[in-house]
N, C-alpha and C. Protein backbone atom coordinates (compact mmCIF):
# COMPACT_ATOMS: atom_id res chain seq x y z
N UNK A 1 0.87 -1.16 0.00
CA UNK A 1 0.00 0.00 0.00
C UNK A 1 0.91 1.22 0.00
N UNK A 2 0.87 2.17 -0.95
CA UNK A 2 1.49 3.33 -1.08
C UNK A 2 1.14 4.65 -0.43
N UNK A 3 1.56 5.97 0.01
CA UNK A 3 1.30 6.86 1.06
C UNK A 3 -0.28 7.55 0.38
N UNK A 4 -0.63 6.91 -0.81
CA UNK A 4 -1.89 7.51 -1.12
C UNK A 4 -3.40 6.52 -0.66
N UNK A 5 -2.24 5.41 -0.16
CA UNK A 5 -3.46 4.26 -0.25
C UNK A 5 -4.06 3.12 -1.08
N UNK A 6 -3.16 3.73 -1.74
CA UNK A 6 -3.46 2.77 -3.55
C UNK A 6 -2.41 1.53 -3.03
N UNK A 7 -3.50 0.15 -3.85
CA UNK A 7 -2.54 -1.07 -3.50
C UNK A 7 -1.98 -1.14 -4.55
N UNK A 8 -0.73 -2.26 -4.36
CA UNK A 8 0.27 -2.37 -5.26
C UNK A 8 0.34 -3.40 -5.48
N UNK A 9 -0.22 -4.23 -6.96
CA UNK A 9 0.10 -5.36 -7.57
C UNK A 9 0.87 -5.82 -8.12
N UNK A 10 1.39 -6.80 -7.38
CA UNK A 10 2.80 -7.17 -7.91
C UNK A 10 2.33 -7.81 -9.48
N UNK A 11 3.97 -7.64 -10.28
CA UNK A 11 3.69 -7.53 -11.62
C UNK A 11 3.12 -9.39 -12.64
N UNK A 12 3.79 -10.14 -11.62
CA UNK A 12 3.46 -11.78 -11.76
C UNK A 12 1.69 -11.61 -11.88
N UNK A 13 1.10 -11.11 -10.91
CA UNK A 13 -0.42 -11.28 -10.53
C UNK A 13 -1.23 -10.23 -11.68
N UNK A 14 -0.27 -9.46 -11.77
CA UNK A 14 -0.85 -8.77 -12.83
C UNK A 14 -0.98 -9.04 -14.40
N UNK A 15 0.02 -9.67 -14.10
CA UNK A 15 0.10 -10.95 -16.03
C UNK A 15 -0.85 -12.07 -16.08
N UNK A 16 -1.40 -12.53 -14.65
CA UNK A 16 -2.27 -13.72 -14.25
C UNK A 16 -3.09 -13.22 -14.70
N UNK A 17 -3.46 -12.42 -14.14
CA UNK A 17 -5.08 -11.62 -14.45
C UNK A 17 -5.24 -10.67 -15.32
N UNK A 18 -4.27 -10.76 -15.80
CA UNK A 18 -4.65 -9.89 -17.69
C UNK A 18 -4.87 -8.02 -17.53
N UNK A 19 -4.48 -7.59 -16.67
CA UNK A 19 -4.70 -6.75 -16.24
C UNK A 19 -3.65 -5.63 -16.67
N UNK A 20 -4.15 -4.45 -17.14
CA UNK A 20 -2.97 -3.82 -18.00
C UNK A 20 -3.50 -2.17 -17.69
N UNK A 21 -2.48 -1.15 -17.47
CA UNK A 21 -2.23 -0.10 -16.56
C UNK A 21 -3.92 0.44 -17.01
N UNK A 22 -4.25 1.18 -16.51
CA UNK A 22 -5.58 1.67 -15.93
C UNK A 22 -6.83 1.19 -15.98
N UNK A 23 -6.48 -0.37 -16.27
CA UNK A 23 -7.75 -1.14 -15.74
C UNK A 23 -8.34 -0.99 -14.83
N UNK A 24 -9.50 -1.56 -14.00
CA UNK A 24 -10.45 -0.92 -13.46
C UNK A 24 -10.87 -2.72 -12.67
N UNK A 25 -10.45 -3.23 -11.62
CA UNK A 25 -10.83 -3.48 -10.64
C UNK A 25 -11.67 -3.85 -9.57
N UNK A 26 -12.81 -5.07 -8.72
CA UNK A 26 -13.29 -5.08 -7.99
C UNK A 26 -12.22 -5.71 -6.87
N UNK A 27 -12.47 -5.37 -5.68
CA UNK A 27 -11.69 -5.85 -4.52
C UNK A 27 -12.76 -6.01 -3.88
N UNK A 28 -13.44 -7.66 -3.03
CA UNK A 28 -14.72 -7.41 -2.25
C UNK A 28 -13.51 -8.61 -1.24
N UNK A 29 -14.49 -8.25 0.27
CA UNK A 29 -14.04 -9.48 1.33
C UNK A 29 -14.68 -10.34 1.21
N UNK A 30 -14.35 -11.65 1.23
CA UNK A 30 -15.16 -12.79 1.30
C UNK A 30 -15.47 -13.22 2.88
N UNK A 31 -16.30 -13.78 3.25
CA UNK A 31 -16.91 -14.35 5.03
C UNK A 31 -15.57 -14.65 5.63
N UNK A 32 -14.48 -15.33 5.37
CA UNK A 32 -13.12 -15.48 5.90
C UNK A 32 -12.22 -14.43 5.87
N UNK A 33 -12.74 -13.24 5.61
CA UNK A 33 -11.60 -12.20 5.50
C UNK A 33 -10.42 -12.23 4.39
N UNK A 34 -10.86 -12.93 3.54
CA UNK A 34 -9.88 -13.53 2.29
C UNK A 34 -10.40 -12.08 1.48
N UNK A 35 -9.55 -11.33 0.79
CA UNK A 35 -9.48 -10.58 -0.36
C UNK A 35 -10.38 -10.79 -1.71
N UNK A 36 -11.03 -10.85 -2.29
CA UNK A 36 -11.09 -11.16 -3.74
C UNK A 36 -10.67 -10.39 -4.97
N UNK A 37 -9.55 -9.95 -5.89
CA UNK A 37 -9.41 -8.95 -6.52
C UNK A 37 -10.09 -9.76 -8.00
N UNK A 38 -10.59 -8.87 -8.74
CA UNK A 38 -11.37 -8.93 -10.72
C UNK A 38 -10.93 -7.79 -10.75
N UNK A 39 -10.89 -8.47 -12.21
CA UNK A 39 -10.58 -7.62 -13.12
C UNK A 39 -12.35 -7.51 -13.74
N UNK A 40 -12.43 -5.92 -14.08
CA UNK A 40 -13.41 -5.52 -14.12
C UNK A 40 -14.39 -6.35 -15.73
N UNK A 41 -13.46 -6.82 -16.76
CA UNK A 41 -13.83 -7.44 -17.78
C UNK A 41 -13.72 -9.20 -16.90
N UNK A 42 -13.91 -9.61 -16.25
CA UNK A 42 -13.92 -11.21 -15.35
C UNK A 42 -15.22 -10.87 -14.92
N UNK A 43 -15.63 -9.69 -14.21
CA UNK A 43 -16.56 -10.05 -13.07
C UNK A 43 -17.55 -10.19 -14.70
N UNK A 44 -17.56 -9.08 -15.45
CA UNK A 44 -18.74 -9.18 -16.33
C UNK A 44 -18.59 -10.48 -17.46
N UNK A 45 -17.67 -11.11 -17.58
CA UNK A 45 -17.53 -12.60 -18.17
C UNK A 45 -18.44 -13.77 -17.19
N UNK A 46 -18.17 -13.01 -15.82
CA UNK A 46 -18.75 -14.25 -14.63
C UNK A 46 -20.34 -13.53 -14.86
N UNK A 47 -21.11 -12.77 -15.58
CA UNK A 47 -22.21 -12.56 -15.02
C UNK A 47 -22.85 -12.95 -16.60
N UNK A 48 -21.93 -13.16 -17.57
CA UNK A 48 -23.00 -13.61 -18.93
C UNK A 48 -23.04 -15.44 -18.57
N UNK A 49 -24.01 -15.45 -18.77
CA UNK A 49 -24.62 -16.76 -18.82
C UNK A 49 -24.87 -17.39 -16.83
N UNK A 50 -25.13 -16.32 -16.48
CA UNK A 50 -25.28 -16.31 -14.71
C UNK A 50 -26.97 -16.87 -14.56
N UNK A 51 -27.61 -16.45 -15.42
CA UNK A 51 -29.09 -16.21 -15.77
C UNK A 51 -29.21 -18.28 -16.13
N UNK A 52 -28.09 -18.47 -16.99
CA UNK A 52 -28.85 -20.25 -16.93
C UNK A 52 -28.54 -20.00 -18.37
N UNK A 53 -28.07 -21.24 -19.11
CA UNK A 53 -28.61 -21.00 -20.56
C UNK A 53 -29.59 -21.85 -21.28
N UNK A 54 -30.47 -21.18 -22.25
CA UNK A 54 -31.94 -21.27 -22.34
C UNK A 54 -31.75 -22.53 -23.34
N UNK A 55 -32.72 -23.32 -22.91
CA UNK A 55 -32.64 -24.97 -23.96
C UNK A 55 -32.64 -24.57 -25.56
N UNK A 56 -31.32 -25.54 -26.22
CA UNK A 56 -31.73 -25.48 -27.45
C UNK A 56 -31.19 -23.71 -28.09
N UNK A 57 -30.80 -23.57 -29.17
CA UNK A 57 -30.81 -22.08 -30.17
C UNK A 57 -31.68 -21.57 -29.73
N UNK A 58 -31.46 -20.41 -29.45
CA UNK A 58 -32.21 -19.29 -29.75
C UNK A 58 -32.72 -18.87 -31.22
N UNK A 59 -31.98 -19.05 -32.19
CA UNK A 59 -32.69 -18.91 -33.47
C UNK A 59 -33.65 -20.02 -34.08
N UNK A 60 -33.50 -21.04 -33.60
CA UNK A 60 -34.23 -22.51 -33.45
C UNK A 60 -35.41 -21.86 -32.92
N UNK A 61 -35.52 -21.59 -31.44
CA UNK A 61 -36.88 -21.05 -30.56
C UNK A 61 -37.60 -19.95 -31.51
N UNK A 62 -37.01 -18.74 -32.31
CA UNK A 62 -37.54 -18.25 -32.76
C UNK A 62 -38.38 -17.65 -34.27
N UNK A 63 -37.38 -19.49 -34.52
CA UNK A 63 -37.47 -20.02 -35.92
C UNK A 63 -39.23 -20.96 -35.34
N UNK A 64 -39.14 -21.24 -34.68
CA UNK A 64 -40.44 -22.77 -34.25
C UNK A 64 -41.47 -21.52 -33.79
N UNK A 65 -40.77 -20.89 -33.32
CA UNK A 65 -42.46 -19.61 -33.08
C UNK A 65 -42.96 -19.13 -33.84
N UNK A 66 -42.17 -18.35 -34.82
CA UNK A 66 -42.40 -17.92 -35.75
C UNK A 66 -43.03 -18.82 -36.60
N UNK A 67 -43.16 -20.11 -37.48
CA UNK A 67 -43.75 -21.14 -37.69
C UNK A 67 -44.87 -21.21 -37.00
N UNK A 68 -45.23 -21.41 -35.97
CA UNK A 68 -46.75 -21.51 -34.97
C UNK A 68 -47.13 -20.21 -35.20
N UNK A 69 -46.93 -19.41 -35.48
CA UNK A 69 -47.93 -18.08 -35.83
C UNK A 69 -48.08 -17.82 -37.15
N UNK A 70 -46.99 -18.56 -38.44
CA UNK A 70 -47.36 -18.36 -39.32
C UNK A 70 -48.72 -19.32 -39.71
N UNK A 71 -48.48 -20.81 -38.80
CA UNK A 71 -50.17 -21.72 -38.76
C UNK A 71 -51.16 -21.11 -38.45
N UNK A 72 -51.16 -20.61 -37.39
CA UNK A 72 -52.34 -19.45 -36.64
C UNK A 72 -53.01 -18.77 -37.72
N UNK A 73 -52.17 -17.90 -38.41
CA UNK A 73 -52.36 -17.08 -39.31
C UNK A 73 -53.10 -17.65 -40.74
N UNK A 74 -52.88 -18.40 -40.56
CA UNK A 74 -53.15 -19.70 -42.35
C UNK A 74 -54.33 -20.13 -41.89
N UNK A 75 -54.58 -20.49 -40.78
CA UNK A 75 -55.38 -21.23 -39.89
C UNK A 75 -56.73 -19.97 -39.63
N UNK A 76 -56.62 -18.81 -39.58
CA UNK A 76 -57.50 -18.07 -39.03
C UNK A 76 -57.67 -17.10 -40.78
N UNK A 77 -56.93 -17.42 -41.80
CA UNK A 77 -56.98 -16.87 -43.01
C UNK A 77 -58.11 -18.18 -43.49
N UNK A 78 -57.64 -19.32 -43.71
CA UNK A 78 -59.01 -20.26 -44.22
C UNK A 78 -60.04 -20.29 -43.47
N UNK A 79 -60.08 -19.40 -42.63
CA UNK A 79 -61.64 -19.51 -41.99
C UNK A 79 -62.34 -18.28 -42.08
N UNK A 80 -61.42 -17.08 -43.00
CA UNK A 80 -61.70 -16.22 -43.47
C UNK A 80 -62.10 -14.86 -42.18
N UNK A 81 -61.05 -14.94 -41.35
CA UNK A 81 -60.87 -14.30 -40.49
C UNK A 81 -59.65 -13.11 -41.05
């Protein structure tokens, strides 16, 4: 820690973690008092696909919907709707 307060990453940890001069950083405590440092492009890598990923393509799902409404549509056209 330097007289401003700013920590100092040694340069090994800093090649680990991809981290290159004015990157941008989370530091949280974990329940054991253990440190956690991210790199600010990690935490948001750890939060895509946090949500679950959805069964099957997505262009598949919106290929098969699209299909069921084009029936609907055919379906409510021969009945002269």
């Amino acid at each position: 820690m330097d007289e401003r307060g700013r920590l100092v990453l040694p340069a090994a940890l800093r090649r680990r973690l991809g981290l290159a001069t004015g990157d941008e950083v989370t530091i949280s405590e974990e329940a054991d008092g253990v440190l956690r440092v991210q790199s600010r492009r990690a935490a948001a890598r750890a939060l895509i696909g946090s949500a679950g990923r959805a069964p099957g393509s997505v262009t598949d799902q919106l290929r098969s919907e699209r299909r069921r409404q084009a029936a609907a549509e055919d379906r409510d056209a021969a009945r002269g709707g």
